[in-house]
N, C-alpha and C. Protein backbone atom coordinates (compact mmCIF):
# COMPACT_ATOMS: atom_id res chain seq x y z
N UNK A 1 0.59 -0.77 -39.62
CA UNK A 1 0.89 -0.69 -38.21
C UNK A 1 -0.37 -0.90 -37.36
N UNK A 2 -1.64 -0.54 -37.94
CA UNK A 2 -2.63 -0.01 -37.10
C UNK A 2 -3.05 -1.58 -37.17
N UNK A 3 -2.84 -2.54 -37.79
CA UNK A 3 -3.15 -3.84 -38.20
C UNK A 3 -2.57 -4.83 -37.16
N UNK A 4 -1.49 -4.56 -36.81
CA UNK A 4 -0.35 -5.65 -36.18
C UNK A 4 -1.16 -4.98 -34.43
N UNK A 5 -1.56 -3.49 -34.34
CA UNK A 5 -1.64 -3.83 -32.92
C UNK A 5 -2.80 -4.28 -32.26
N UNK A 6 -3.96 -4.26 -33.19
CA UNK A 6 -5.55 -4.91 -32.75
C UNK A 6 -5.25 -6.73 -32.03
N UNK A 7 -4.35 -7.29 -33.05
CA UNK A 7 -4.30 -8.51 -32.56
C UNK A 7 -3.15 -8.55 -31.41
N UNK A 8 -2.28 -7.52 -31.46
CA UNK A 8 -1.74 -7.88 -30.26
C UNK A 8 -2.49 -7.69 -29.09
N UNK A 9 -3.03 -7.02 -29.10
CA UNK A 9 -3.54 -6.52 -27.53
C UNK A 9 -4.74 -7.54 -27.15
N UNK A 10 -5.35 -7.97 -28.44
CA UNK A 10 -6.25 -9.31 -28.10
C UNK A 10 -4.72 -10.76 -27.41
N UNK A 11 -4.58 -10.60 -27.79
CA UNK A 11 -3.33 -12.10 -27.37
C UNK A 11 -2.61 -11.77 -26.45
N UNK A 12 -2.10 -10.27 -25.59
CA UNK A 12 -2.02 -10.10 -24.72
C UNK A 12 -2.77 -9.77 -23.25
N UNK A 13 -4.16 -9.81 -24.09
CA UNK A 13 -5.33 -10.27 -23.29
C UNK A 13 -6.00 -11.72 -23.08
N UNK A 14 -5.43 -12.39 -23.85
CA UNK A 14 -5.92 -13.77 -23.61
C UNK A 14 -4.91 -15.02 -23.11
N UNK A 15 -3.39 -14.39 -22.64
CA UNK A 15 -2.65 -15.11 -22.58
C UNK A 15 -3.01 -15.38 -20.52
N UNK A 16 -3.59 -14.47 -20.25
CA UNK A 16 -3.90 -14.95 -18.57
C UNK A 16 -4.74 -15.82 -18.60
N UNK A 17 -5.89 -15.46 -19.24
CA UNK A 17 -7.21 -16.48 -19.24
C UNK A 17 -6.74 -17.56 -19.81
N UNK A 18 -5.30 -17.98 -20.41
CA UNK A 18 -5.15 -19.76 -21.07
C UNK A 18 -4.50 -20.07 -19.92
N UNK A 19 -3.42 -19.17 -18.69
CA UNK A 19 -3.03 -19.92 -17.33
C UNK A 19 -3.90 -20.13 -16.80
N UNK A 20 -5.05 -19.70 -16.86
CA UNK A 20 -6.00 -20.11 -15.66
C UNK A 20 -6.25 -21.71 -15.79
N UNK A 21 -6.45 -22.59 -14.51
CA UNK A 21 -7.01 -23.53 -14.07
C UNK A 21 -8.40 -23.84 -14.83
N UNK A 22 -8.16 -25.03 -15.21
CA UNK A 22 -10.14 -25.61 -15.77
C UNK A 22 -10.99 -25.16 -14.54
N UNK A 23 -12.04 -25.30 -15.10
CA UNK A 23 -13.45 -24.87 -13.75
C UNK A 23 -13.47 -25.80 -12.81
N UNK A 24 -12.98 -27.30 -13.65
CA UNK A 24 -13.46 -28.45 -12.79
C UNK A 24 -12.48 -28.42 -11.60
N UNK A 25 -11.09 -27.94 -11.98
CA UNK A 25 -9.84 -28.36 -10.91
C UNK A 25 -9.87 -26.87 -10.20
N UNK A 26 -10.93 -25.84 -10.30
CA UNK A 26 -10.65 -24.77 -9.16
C UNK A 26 -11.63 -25.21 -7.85
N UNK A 27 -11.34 -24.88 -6.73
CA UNK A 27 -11.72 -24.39 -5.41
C UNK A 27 -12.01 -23.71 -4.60
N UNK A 28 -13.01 -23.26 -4.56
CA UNK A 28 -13.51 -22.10 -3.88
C UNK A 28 -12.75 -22.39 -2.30
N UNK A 29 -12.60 -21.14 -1.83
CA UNK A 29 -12.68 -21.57 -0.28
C UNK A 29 -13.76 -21.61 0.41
N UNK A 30 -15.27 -21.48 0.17
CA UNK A 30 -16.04 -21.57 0.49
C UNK A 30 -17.12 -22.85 0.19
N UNK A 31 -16.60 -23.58 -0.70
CA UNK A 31 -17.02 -24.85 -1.32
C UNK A 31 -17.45 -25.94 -0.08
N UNK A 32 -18.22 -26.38 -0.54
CA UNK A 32 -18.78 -27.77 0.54
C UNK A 32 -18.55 -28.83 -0.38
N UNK A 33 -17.54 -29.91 -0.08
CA UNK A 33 -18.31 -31.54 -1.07
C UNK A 33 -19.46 -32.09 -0.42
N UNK A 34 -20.29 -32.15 -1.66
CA UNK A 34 -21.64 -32.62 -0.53
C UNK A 34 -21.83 -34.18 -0.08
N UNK A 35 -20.93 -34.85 -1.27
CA UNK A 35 -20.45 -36.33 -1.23
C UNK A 35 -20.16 -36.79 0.20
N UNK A 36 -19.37 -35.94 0.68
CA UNK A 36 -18.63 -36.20 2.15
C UNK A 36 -19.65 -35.85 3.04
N UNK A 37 -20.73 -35.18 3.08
CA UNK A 37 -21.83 -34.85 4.11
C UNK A 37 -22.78 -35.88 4.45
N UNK A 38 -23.08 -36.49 5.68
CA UNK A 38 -23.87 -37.43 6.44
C UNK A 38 -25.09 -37.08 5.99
N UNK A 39 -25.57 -37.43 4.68
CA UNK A 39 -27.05 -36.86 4.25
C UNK A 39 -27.28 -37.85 3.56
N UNK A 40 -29.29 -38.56 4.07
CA UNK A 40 -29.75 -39.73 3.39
C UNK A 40 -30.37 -39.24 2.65
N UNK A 41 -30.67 -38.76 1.35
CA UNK A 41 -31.08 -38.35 0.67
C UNK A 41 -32.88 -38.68 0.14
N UNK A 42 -32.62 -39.98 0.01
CA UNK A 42 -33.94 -40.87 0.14
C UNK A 42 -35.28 -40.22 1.30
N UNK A 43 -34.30 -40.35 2.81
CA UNK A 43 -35.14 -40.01 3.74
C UNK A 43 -35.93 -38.39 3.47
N UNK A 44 -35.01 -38.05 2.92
CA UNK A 44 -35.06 -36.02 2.93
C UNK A 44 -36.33 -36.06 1.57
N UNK A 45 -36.40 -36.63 1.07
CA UNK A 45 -36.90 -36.99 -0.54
C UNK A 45 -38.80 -37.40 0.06
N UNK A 46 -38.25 -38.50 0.91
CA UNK A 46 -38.96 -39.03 1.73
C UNK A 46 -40.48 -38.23 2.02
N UNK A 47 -39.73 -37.88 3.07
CA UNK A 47 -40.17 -36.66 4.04
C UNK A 47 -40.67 -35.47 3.44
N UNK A 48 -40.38 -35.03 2.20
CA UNK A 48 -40.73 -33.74 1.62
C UNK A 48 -41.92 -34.17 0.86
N UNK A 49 -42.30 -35.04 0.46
CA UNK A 49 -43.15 -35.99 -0.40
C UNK A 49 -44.39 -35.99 0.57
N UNK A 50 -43.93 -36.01 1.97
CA UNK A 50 -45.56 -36.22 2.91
C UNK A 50 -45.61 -34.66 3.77
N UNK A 51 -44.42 -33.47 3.77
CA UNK A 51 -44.52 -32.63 4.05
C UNK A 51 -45.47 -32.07 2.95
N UNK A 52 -46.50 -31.69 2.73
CA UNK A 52 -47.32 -30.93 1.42
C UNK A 52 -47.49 -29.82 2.12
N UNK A 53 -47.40 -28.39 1.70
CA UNK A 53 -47.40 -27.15 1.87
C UNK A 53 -49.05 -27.04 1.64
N UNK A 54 -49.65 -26.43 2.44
CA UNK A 54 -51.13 -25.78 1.90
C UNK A 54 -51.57 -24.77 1.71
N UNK A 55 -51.60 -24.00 0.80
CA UNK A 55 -52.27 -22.58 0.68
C UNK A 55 -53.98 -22.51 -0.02
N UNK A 56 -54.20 -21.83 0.87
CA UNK A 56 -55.85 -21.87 0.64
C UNK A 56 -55.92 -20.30 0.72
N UNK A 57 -56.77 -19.80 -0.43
CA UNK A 57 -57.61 -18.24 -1.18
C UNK A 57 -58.80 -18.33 -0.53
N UNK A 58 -59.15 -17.04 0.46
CA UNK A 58 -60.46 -16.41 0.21
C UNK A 58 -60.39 -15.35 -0.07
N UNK A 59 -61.12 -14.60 -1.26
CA UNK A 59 -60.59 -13.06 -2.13
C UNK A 59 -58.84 -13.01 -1.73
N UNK A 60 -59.00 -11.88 -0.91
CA UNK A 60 -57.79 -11.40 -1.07
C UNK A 60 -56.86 -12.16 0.44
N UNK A 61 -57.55 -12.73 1.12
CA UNK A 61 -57.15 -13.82 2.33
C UNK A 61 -56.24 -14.96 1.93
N UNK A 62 -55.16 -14.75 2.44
CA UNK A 62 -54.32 -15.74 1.95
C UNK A 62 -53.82 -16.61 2.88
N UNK A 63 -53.38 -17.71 2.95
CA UNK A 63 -53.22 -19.24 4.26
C UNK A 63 -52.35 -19.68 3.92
N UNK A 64 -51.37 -19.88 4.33
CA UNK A 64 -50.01 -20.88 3.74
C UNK A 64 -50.09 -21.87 5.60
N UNK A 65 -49.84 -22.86 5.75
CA UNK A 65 -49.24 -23.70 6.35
C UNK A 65 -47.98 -24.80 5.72
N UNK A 66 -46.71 -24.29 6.68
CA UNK A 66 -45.67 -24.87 6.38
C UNK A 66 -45.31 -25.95 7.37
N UNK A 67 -44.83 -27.18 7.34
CA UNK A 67 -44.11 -27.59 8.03
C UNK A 67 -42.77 -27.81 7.92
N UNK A 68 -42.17 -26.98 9.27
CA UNK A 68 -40.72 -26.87 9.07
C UNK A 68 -40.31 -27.90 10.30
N UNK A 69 -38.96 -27.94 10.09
CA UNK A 69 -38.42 -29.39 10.85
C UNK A 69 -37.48 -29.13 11.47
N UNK A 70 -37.11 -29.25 12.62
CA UNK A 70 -35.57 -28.69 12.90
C UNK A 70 -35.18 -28.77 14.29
N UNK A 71 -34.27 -29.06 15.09
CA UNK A 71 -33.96 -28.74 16.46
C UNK A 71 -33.83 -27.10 16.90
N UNK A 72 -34.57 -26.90 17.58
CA UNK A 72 -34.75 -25.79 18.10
C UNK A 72 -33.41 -25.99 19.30
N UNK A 73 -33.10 -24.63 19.65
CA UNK A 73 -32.16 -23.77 20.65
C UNK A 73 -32.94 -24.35 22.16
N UNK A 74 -31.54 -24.73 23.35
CA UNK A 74 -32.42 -24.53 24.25
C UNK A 74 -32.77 -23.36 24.72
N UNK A 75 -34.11 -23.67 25.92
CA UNK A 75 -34.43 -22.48 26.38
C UNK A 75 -33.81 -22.39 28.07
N UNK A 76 -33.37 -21.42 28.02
CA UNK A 76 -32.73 -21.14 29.80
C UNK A 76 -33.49 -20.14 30.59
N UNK A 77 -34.82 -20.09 30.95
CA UNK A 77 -35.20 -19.27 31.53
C UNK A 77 -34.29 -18.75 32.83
N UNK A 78 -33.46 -19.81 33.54
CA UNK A 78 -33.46 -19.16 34.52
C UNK A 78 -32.08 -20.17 35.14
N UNK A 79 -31.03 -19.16 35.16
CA UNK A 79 -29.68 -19.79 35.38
C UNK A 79 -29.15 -19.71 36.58
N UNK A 80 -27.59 -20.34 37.21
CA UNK A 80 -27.85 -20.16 38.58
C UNK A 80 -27.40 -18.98 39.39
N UNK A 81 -27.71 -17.69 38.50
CA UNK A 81 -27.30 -16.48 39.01
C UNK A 81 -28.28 -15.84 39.09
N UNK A 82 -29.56 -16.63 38.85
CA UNK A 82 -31.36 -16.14 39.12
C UNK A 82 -31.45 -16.15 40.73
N UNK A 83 -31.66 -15.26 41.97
CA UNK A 83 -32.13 -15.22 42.80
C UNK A 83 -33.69 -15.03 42.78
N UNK A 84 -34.43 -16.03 42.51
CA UNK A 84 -35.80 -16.20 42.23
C UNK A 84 -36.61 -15.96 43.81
N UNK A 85 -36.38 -16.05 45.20
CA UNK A 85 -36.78 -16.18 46.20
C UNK A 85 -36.73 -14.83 47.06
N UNK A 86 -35.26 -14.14 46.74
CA UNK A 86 -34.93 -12.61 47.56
C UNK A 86 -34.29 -11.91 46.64
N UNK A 87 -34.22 -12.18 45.30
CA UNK A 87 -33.38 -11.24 44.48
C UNK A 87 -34.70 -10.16 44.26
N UNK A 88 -33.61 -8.85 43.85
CA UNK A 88 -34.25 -7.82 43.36
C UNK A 88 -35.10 -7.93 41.98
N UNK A 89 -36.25 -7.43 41.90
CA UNK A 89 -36.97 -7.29 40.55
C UNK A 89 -36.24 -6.27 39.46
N UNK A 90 -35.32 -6.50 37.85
CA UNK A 90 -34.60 -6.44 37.20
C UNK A 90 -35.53 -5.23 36.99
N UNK A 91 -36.60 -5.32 36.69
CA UNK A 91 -37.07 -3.82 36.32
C UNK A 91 -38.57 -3.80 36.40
N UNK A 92 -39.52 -2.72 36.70
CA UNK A 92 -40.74 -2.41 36.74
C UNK A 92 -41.57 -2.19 35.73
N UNK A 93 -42.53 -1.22 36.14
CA UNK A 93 -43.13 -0.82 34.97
C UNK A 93 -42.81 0.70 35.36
N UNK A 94 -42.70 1.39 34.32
CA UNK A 94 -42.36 2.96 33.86
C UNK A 94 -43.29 3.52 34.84
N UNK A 95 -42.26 4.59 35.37
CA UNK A 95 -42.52 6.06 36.36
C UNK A 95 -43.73 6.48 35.48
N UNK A 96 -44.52 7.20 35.99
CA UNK A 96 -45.07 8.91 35.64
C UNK A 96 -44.35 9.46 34.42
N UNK A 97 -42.89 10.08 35.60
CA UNK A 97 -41.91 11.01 34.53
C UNK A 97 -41.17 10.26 33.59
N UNK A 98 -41.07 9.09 33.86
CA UNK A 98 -40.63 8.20 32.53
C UNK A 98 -41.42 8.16 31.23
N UNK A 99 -42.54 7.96 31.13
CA UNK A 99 -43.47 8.25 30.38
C UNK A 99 -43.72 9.27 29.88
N UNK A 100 -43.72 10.49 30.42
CA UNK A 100 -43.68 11.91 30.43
C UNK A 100 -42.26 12.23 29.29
N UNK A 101 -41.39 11.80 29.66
CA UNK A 101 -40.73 11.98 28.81
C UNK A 101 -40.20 11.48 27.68
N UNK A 102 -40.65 10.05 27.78
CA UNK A 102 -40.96 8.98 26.28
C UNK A 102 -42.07 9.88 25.31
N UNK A 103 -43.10 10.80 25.54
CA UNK A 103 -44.12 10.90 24.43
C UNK A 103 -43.67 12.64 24.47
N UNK A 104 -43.00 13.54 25.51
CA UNK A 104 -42.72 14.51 25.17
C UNK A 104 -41.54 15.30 24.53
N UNK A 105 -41.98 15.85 23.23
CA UNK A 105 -40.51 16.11 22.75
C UNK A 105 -39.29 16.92 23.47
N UNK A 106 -38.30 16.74 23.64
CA UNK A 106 -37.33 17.27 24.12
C UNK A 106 -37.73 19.06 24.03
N UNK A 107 -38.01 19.71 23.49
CA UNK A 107 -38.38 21.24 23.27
C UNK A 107 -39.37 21.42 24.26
N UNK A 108 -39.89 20.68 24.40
CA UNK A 108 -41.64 21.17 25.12
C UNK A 108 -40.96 20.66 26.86
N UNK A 109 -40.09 19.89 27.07
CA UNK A 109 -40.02 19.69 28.44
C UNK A 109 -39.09 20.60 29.20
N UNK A 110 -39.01 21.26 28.75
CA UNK A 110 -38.29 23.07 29.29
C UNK A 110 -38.35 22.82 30.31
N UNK A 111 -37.81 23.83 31.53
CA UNK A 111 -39.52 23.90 32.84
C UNK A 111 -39.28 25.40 31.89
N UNK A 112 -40.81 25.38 32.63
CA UNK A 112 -41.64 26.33 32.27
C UNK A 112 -41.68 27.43 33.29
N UNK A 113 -41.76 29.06 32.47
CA UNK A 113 -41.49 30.14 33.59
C UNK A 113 -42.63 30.16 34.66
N UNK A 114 -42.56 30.71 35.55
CA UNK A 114 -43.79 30.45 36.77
C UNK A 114 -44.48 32.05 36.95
N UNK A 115 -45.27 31.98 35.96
CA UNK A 115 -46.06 33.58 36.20
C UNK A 115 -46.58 33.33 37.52
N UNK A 116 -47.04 32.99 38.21
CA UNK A 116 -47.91 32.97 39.48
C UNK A 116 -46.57 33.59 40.25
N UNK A 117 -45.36 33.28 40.32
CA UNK A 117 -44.23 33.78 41.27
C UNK A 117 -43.95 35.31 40.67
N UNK A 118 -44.06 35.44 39.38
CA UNK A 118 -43.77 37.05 38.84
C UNK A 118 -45.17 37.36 38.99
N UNK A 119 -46.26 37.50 39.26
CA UNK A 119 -47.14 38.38 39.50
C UNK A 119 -47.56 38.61 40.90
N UNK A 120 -46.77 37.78 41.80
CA UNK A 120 -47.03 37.81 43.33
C UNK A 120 -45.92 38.65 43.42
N UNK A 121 -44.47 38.73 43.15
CA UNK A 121 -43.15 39.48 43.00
C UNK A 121 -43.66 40.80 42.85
N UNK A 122 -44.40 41.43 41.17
CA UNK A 122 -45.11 42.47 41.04
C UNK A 122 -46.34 43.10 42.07
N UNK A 123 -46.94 42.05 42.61
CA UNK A 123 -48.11 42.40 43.22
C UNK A 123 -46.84 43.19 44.72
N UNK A 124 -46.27 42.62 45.13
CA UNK A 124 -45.74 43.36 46.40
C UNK A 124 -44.92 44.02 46.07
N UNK A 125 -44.64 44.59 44.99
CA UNK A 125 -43.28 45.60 44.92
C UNK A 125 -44.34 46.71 44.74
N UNK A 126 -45.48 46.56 44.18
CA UNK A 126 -47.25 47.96 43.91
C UNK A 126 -47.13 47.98 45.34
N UNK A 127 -47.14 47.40 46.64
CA UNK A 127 -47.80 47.58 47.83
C UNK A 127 -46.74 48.67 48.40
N UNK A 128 -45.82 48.17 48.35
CA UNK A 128 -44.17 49.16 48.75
C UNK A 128 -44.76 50.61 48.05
């Protein structure tokens, strides 16, 4: 008995993996054909051949120069909802108490009790 079930459970383990699809005929959904992509290959081949990377050692000084290639993003400094002439300035430079409270921890910015008011309080209640 103990004979007949080793091989079954192998052949009922291998009967999914024989439906499966060859490697060649599956599809990722994430797959690119690169065949179909507008790419000169030659040029790219080209170009990488006179791009030379340079890294230059002094002791522990290290230098890489890369050249990278690419269309950059435009830049929009300034769109037509910029009032550049009478608009308000978007922001300054930091208060006093702005600062004050960027480097002080929340615990320490209490207020603080005012002995000068309790010992003037004490000083005239001695005069009474």
């Amino acid at each position: 008995m103990r004979f007949l079930i080793a091989p079954l459970i192998v052949l009922s383990l291998a009967a999914p993996a024989a439906a499966q699809q060859p490697a060649a005929e599956q599809k990722k959904p994430g797959t690119v054909d690169v065949d179909r992509l507008p790419l000169n290959l030659n040029k790219i081949q080209r170009e990488l051949r006179h791009a030379a990377d340079l890294e230059e050692r002094e002791g522990l000084n290290l230098r890489y120069t890369l050249q990278i290639y690419g269309a950059a993003p435009p830049l929009e400094l300034f769109n037509e909802e910029s009032n550049l002439v009478n608009g308000p300035v978007p922001y300054g430079a930091p208060t006093h108490r702005e600062l004050i409270n960027q480097v002080t921890p929340q615990e320490f910015r209490a207020p603080y009790a005012d002995f000068s008011a309790l010992m003037r309080w004490l000083a005239n209640r001695k005069k009474k």
